[in-house]
Protein backbone atom coordinates (compact mmCIF):
# COMPACT_ATOMS: atom_id res chain seq x y z
CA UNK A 1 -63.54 5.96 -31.73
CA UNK A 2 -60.05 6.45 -30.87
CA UNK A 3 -57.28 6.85 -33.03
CA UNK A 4 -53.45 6.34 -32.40
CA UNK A 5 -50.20 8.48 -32.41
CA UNK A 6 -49.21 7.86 -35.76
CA UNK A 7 -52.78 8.40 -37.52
CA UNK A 8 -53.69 11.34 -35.50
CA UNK A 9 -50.11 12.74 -37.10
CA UNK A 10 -50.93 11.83 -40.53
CA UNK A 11 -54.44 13.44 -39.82
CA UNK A 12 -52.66 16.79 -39.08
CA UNK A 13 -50.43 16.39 -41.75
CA UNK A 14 -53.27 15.84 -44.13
CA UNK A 15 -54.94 18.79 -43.11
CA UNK A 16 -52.00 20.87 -43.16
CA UNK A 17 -51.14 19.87 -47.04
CA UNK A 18 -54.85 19.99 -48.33
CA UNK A 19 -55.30 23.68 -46.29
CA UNK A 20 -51.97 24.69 -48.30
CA UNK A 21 -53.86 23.56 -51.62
CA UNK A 22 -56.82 25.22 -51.13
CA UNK A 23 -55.21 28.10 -50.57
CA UNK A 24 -52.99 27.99 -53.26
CA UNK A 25 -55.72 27.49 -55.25
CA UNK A 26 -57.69 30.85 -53.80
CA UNK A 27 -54.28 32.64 -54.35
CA UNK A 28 -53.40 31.88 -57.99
CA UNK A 29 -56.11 31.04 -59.88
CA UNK A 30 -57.48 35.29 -59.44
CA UNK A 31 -53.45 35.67 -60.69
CA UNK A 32 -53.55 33.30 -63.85
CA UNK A 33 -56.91 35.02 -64.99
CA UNK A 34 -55.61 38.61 -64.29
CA UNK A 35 -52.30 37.65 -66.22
CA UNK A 36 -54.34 35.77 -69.40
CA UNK A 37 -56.86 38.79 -69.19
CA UNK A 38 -53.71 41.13 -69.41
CA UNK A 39 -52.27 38.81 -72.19
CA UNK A 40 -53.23 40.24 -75.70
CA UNK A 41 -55.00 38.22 -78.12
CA UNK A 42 -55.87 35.58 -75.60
CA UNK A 43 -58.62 33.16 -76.44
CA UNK A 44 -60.73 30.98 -74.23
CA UNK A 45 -58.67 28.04 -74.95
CA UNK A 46 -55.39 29.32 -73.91
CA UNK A 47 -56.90 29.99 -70.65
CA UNK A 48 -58.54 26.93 -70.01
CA UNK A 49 -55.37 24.89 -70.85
CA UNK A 50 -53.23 27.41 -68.46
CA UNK A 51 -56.07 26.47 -65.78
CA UNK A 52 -55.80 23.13 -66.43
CA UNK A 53 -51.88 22.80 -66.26
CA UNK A 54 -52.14 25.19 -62.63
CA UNK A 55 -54.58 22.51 -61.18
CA UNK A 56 -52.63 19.47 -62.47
CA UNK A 57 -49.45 20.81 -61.01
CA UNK A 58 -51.33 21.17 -57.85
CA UNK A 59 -52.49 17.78 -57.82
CA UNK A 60 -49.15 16.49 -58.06
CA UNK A 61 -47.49 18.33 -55.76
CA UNK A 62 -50.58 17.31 -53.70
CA UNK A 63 -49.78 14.17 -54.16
CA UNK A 64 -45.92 14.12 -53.32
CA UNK A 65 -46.82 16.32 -49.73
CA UNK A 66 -49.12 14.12 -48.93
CA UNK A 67 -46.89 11.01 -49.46
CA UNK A 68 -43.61 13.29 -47.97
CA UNK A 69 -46.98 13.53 -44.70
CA UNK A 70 -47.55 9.92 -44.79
CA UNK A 71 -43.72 9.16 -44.29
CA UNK A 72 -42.37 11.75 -42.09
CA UNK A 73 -45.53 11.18 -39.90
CA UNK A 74 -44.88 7.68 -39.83
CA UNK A 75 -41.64 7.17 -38.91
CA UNK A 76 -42.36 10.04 -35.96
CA UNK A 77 -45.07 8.35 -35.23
CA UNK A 78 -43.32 4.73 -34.78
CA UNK A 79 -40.57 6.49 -32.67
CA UNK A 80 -43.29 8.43 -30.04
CA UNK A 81 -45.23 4.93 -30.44
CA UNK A 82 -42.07 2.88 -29.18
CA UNK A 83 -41.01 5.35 -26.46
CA UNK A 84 -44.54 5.63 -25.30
CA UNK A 85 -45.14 1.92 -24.96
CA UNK A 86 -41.88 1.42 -23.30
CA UNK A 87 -43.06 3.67 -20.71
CA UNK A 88 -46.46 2.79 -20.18
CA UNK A 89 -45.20 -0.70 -19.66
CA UNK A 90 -42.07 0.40 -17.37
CA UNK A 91 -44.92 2.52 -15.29
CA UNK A 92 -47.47 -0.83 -14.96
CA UNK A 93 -44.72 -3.21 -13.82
CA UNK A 94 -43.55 -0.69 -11.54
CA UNK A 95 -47.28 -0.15 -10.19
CA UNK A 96 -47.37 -4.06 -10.37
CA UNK A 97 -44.10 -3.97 -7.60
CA UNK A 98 -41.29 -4.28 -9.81
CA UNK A 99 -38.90 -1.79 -9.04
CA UNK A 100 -36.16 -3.24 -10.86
CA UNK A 101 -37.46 -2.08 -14.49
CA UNK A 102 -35.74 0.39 -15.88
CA UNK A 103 -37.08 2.16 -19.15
CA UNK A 104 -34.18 3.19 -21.03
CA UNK A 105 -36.01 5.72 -23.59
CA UNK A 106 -32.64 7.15 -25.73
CA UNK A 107 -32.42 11.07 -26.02
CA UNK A 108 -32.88 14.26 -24.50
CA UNK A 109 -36.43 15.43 -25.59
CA UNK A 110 -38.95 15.34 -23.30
CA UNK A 111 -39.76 11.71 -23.68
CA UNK A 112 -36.28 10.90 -22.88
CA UNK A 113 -37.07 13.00 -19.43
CA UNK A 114 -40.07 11.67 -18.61
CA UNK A 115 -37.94 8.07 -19.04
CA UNK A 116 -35.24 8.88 -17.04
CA UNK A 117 -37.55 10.50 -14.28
CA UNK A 118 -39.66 7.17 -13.81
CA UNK A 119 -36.41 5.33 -13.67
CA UNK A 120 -35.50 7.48 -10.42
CA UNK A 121 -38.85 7.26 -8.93
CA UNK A 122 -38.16 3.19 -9.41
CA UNK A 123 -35.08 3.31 -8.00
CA UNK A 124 -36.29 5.86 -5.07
CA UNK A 125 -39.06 3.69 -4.51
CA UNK A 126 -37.03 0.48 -4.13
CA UNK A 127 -34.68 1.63 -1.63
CA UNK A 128 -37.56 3.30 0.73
CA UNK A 129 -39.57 -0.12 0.07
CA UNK A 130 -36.17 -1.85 1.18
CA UNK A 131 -35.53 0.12 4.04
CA UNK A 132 -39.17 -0.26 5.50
CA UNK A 133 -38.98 -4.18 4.96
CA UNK A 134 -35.95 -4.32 6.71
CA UNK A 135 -37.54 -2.09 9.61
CA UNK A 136 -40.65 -4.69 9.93
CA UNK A 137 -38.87 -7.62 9.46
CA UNK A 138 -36.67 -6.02 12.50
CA UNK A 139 -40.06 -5.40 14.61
CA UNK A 140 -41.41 -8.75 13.06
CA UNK A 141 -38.12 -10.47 14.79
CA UNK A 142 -38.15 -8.46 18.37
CA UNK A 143 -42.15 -9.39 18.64
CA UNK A 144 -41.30 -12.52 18.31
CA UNK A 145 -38.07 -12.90 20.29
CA UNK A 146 -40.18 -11.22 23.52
CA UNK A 147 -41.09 -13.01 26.61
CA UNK A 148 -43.71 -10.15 27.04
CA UNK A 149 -46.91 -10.55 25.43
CA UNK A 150 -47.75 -7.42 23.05
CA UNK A 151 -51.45 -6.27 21.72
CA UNK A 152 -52.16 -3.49 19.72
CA UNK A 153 -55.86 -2.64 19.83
CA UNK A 154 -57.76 -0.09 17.59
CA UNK A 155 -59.58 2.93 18.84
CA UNK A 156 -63.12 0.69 19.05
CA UNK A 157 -60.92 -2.31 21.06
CA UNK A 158 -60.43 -4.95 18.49
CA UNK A 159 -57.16 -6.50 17.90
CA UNK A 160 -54.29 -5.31 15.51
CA UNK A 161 -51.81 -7.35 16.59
CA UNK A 162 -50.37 -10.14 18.78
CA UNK A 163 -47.04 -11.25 19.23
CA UNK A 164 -46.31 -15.22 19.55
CA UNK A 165 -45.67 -14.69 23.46
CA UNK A 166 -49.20 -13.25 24.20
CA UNK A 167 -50.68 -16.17 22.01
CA UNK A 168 -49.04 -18.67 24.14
CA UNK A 169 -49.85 -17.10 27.08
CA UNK A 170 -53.57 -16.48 26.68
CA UNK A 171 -53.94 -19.42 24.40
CA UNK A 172 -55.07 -17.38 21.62
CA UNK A 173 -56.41 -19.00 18.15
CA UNK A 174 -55.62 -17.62 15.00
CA UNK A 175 -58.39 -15.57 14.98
CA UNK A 176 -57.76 -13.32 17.42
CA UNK A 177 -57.12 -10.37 14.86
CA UNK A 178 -60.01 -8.61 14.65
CA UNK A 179 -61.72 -9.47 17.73
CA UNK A 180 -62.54 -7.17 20.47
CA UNK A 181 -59.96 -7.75 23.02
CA UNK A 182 -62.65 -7.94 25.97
CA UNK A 183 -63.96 -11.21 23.45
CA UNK A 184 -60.71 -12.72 24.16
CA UNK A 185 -59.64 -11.76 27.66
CA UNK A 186 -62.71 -12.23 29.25
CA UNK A 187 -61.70 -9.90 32.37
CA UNK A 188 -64.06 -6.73 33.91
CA UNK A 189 -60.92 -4.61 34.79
CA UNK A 190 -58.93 -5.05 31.81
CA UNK A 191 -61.92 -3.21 29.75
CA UNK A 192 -61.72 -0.74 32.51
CA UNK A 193 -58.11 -0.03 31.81
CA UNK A 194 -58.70 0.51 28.14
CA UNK A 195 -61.26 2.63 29.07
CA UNK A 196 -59.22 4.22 31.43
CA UNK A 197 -55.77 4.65 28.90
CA UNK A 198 -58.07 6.58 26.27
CA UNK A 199 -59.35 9.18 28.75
CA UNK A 200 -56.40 9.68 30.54
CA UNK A 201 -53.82 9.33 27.74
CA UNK A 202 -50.45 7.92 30.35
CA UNK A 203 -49.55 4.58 30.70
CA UNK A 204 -51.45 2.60 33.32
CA UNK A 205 -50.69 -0.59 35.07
CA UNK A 206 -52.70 -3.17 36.39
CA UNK A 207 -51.86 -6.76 37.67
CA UNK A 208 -55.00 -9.45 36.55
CA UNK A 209 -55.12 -12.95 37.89
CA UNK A 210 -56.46 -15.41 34.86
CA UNK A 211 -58.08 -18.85 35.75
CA UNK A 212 -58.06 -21.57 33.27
CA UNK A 213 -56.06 -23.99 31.95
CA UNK A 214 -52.85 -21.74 32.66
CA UNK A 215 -53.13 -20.09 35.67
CA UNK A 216 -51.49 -16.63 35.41
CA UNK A 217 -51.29 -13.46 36.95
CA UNK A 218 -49.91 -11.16 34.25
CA UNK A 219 -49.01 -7.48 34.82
CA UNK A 220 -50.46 -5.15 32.05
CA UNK A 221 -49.37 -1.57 31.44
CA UNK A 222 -51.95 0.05 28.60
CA UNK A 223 -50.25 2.60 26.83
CA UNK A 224 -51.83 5.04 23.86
CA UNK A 225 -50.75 5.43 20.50
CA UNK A 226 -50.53 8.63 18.89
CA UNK A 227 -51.30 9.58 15.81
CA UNK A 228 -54.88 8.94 13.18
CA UNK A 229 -55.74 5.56 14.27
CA UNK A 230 -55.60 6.58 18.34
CA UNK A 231 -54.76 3.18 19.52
CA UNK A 232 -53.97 1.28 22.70
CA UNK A 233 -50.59 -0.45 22.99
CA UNK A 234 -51.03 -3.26 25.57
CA UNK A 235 -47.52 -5.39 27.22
CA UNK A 236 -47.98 -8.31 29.42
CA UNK A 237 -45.67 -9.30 31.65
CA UNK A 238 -45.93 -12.90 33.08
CA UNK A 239 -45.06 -12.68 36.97
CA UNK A 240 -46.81 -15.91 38.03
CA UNK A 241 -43.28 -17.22 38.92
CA UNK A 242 -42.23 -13.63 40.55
CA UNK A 243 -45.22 -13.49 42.96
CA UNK A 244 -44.84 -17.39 43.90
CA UNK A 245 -41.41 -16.86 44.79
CA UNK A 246 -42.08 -13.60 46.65
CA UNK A 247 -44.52 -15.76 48.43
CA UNK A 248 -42.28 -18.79 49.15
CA UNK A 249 -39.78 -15.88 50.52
CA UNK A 250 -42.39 -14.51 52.86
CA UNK A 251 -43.08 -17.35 54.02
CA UNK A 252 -39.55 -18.51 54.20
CA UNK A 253 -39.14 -15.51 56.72
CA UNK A 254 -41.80 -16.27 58.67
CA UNK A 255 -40.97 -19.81 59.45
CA UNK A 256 -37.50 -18.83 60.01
CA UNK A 257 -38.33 -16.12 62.40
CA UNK A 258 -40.68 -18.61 64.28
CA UNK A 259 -38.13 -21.14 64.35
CA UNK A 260 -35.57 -18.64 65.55
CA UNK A 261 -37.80 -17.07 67.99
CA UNK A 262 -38.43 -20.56 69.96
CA UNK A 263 -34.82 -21.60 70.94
CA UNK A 264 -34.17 -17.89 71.83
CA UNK A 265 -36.87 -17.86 73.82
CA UNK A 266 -35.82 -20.78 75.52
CA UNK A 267 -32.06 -19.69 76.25
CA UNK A 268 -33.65 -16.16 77.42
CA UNK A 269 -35.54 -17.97 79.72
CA UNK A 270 -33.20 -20.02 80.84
CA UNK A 271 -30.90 -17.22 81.48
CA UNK A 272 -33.35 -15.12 83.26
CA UNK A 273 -33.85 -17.75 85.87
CA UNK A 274 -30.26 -18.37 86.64
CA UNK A 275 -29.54 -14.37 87.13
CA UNK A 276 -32.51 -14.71 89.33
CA UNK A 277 -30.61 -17.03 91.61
CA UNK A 278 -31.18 -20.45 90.21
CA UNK A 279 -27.11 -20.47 90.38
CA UNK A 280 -27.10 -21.26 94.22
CA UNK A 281 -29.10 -24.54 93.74
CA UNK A 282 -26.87 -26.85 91.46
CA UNK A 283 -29.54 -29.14 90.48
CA UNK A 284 -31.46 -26.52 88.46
CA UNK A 285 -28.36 -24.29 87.65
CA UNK A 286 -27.67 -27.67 86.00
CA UNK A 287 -30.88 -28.10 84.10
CA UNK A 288 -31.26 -24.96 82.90
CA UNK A 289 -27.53 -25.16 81.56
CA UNK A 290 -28.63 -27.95 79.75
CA UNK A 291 -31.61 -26.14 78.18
CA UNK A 292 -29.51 -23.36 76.88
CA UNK A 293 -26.41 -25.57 75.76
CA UNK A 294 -29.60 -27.95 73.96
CA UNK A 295 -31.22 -24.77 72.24
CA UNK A 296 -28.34 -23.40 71.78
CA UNK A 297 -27.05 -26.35 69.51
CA UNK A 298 -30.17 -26.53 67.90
CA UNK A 299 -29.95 -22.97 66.51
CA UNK A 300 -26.50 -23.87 65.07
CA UNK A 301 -28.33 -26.70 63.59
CA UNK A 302 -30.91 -24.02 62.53
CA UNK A 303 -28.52 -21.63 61.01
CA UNK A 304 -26.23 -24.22 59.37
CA UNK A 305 -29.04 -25.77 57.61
CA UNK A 306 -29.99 -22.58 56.35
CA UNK A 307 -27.24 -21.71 54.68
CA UNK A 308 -26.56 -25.03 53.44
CA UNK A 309 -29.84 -24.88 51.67
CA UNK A 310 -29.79 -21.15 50.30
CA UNK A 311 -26.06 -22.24 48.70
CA UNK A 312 -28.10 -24.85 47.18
CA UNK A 313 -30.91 -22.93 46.01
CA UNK A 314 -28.47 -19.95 44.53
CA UNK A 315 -26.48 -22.73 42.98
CA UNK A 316 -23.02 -21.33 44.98
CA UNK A 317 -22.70 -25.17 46.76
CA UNK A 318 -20.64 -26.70 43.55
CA UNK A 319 -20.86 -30.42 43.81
CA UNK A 320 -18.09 -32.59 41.86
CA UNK A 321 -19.03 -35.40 39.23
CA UNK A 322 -16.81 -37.94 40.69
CA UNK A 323 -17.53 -42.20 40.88
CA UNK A 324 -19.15 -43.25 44.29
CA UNK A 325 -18.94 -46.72 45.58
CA UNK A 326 -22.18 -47.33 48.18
CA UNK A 327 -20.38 -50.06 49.25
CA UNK A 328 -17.90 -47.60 50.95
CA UNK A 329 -20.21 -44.37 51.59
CA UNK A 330 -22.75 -46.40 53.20
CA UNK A 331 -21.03 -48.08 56.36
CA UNK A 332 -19.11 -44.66 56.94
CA UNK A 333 -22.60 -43.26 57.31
CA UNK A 334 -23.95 -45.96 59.05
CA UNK A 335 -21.11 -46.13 61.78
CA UNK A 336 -22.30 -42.56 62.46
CA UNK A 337 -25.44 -43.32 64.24
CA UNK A 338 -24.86 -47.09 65.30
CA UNK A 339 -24.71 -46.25 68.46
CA UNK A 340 -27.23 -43.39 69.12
CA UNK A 341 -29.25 -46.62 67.55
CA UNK A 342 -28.52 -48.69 70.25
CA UNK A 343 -28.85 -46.46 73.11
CA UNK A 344 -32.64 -46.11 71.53
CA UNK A 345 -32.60 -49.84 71.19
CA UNK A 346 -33.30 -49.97 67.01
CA UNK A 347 -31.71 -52.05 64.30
CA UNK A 348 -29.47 -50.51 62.08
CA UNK A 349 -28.98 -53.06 59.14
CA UNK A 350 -27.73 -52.61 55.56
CA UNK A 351 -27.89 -55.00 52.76
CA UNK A 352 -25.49 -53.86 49.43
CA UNK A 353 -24.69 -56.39 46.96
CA UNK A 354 -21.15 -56.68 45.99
CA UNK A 355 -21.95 -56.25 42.09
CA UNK A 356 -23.68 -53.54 42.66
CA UNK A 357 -22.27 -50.80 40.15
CA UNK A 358 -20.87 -47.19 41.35
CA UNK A 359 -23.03 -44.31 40.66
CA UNK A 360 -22.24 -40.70 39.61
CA UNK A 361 -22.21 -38.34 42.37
CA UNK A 362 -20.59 -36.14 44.64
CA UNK A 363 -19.37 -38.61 47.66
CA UNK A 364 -19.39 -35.61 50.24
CA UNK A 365 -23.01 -34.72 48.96
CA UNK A 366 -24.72 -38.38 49.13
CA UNK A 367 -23.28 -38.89 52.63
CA UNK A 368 -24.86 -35.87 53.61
CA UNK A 369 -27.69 -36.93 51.87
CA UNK A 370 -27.84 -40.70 53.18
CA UNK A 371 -26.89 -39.09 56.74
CA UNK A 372 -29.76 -36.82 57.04
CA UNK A 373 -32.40 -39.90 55.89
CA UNK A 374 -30.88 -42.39 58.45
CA UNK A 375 -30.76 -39.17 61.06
CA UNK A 376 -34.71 -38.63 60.72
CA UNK A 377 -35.16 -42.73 61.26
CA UNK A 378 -33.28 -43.17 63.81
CA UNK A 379 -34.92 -39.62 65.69
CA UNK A 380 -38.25 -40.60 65.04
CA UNK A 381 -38.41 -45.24 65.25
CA UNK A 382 -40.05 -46.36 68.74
CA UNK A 383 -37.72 -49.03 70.40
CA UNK A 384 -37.62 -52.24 68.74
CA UNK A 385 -37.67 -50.75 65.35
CA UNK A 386 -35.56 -51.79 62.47
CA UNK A 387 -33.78 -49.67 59.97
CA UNK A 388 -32.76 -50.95 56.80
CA UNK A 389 -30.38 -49.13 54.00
CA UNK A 390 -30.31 -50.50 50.47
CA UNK A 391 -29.38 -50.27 47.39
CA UNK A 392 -30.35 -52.23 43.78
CA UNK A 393 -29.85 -51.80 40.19
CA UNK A 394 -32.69 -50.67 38.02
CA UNK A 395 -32.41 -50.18 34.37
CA UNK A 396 -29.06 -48.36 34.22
CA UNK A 397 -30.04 -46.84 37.79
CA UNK A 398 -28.95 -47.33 41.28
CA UNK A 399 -31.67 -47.55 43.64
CA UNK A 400 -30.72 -46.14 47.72
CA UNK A 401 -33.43 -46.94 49.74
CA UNK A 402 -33.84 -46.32 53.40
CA UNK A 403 -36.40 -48.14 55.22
CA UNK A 404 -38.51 -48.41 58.85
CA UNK A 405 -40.94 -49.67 60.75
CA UNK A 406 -41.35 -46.72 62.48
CA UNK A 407 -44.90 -44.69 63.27
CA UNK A 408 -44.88 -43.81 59.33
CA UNK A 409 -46.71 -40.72 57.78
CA UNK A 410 -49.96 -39.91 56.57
CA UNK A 411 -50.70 -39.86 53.10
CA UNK A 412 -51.93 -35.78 53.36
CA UNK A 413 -48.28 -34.99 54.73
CA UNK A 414 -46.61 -37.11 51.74
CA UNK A 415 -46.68 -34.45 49.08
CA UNK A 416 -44.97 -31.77 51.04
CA UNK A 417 -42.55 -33.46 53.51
CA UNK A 418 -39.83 -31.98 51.25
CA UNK A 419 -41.21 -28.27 51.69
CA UNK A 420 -39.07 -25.96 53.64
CA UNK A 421 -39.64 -26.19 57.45
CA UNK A 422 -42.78 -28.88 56.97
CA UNK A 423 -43.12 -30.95 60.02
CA UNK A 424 -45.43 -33.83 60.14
CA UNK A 425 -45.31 -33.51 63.93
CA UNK A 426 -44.12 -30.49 64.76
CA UNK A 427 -43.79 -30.26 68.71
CA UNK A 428 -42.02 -33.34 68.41
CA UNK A 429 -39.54 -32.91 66.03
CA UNK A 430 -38.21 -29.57 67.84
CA UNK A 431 -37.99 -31.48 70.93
CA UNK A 432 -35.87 -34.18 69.18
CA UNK A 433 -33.89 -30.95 67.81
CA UNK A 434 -34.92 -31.04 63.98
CA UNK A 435 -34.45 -27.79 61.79
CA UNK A 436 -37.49 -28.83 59.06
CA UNK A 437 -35.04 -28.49 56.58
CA UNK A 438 -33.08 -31.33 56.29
CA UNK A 439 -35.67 -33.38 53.54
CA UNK A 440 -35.62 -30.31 51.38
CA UNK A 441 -32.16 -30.31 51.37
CA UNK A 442 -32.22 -33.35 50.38
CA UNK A 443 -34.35 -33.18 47.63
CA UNK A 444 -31.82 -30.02 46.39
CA UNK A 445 -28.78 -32.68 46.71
CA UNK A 446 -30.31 -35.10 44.79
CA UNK A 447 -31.39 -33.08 42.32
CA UNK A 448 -27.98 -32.01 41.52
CA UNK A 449 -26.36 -34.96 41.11
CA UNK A 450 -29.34 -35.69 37.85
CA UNK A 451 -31.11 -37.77 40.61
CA UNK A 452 -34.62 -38.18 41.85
CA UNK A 453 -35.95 -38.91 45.48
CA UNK A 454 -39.18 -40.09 46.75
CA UNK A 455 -41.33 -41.01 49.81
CA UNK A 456 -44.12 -44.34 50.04
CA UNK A 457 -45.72 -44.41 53.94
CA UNK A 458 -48.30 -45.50 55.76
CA UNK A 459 -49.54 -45.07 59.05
CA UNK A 460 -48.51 -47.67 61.93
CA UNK A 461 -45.84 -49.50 58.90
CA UNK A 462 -43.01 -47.43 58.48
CA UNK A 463 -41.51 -45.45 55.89
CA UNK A 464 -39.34 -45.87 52.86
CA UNK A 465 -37.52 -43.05 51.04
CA UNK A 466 -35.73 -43.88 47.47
CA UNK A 467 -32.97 -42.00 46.15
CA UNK A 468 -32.42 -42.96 42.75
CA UNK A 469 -28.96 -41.93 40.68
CA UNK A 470 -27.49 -42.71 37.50
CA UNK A 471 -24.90 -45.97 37.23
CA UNK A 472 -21.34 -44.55 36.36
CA UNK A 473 -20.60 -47.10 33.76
CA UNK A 474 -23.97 -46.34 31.85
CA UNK A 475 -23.11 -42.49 32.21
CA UNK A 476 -19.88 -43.00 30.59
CA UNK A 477 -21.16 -45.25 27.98
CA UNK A 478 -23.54 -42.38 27.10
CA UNK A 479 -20.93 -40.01 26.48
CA UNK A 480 -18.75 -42.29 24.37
CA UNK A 481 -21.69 -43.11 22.18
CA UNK A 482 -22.75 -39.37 21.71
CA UNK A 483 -19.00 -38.87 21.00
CA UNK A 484 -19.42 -41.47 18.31
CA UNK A 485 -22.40 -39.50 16.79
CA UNK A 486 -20.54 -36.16 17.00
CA UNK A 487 -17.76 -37.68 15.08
CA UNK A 488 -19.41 -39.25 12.65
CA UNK A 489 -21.44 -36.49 11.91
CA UNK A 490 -18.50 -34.53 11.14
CA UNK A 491 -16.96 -37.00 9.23
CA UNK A 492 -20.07 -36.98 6.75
């Protein structure tokens, strides 16, 4: 059985009063009989009535203590009561995470302390509980701004954490926490780099190639974590794009070199036999003059081309957004190579509507552009051949489209025909004098004018490459009605 504040006081007060009586009573009743005793004369009735009036004194002054007790306790009692409650429930709503109660217990006893000491311990409390919310919502945020995937992994390998990156990445499910990490990433030398972390406690690299739905080769650097738990801090680092590119370079290099190497090889040659005395006999000083002065065109060709295409690539070749009229771009173009086309006895045609609208563009560009098609025709059509150039309207579109009959190209070359230095028939385009790059430039032009480009071939029927490009009207008819969104939007 327990028993409150206020009755354990009255308790002690009651014993404290009847204790007093009792021993009042030891002390004087020995006194009153030793004084009647002394008293001459005294009877038996005299002392029982002096008895009687001692013990009813007593009792009232019993009486009044114990009601004085019953008070004084009381009102003690409902003041430690009050301050105790206000405390207890200051300290449960602080356990329960409110930091914001204060208790407010008046005076400077030790209640009072013990009140003003859990309202600093509140208010300490809040601002360390603030400061480490704002420190993980800062991690939180960083995690989930990184392009890097991050894992955290406990001492036996399973998952802590994951940040979105790594999720998207690995095409993790949302329960991946808690999972060993060898579950997940189903890979024989990433649990061999774990391993490898925990014994040797540095930060380890290691690049994994990951088949799937994603393809990715990710680089992985497994760092420990000090401290209780003895973890493994894991960042991957997507360089799928960084190897393909370092790949595209190499290769870039090689085909460069090789088509360097063949026109120097030839003016070398060339040279070599004339310092030999090839000089003395016109005829050949002739033909070899006209190998070097061939080759030696074609590697301005080369060179040209190449840097054309790597101010494309680096975006340094700014093209303008000006209105192009075919009807204007394409007989300047065609003019070019009219007669080049008649020398190898091939049609060069052209059929452009008059209504046909103007398209956005860069008119320097697309004459390039419409030049290097027409150029590969007219290299490549036997005699007899016709060439055709273009041009329709499709669905706010204008549709350049140069045709042949020439030999055409096999469907297996289609796909890559705009690939840097890719030559369907490669001994004879460098004896017509191509580069290999003039498609992909192409395909770069086109591209920055918001355009698209495409091949359809077959064998023994020609070939027919589309270059498609916005109409100017519909282009600025887009940009008036997004103006009349943006200011009607701010007008609401």
């Amino acid at each position: 059985m327990r028993f409150g504040v206020r009755a354990k006081l009255f308790l002690l007060s009651l014993a404290l009063i009847l204790g007093s009586v009792f021993a009042t009573q030891a002390y004087l009743t020995p006194q009153i009989d030793q004084f009647l005793v002394g008293a001459a004369h005294a009877d038996a009735s005299v002392v029982a009535a002096a008895h009687q009036a001692a013990w009813r004194f007593v009792g009232w002054a019993t009486v009044v203590a114990v009601m004085l007790a019953f008070g004084v306790s009381n009102v003690v009692a409902m003041r430690i009561e009050s301050a105790v409650g206000e405390l207890t429930e200051a300290a449960r709503r602080i356990t329960d995470g409110d930091l914001s109660v204060r208790t407010r217990v008046p005076g400077d006893d030790e209640l009072g302390e013990l009140g003003h000491a859990l309202d600093r311990l509140a208010g300490s409390l809040a601002t360390t509980l603030g400061e480490l919310r704002a420190e993980r919502d800062l991690q939180k945020r960083i995690l989930e701004a990184m392009h890097e995937g991050v894992v955290v992994v406990d001492r036996d390998g399973r998952i802590v954490l994951v940040n979105p990156a790594i999720r998207s990445t690995l095409l993790l499910g949302a329960d991946a926490v808690g999972k060993l990490l060898i579950e997940t990433v189903r890979h024989a030398q990433l649990d061999t780099l774990l391993d490898r972390a925990r014994e040797e406690e540095e930060d380890l690299p290691l690049e994994l190639e990951l088949p799937g739905l994603k393809p990715r080769r990710l680089l992985v650097t497994a760092a420990p974590l000090s401290g209780d738990e003895e973890g493994l801090l894991l960042v991957f680092v997507d360089v799928t794009e960084l190897r393909r590119l370092e790949s595209l370079r190499r290769d870039f290099v090689a085909n460069a070199s090789h088509e360097l190497r063949t026109p120097i090889a030839a003016v070398r040659s060339a040279t070599e036999t004339l310092q030999t005395g090839a000089l003395d006999d016109k005829p050949a000083a002739t033909r070899f003059l006209d190998i070097i002065e061939r080759n030696a065109q074609r590697l301005q060709s080369l060179v040209e081309d190449m840097l054309e295409l790597s101010k494309l690539e680096s975006n340094e070749f700014k093209l303008k957004r000006e209105r192009v009229d075919l009807q204007r771009v394409v007989p300047i173009v065609l003019a070019l190579f009219r007669e080049r086309a008649e020398k190898r006895g091939v049609r060069l045609s052209a059929e452009i509507a008059s209504s046909l609208p103007t398209v956005e563009g860069d008119s320097r560009a697309l004459e390039h552009v419409l030049s290097n098609l027409v150029d590969n025709a007219v290299k490549y059509c036997p005699m007899g051949a016709r060439i055709l150039v273009s041009a329709t309207e499709d669905e706010g579109r204008v549709r350049l489209v140069v045709s042949d009959t020439g030999p055409g190209i096999a469907a297996e070359h289609l796909t890559r025909v705009f690939e840097r230095f890719y030559r369907v028939d490669a001994g004879r385009s460098r004896e017509l004098g191509g580069t290999g790059l003039g498609l992909s430039i192409v395909k770069h032009m086109v591209e920055t004018m918001r355009g698209r480009v495409s091949v359809e071939s077959a064998v023994g029927k020609g070939s027919t490459f589309t270059v498609s490009l916005l109409e100017w009207q519909r282009q600025q008819q887009d940009q008036a009605s997004l103006g009349e969104i943006k200011s009607s939007a701010a007008g609401g």
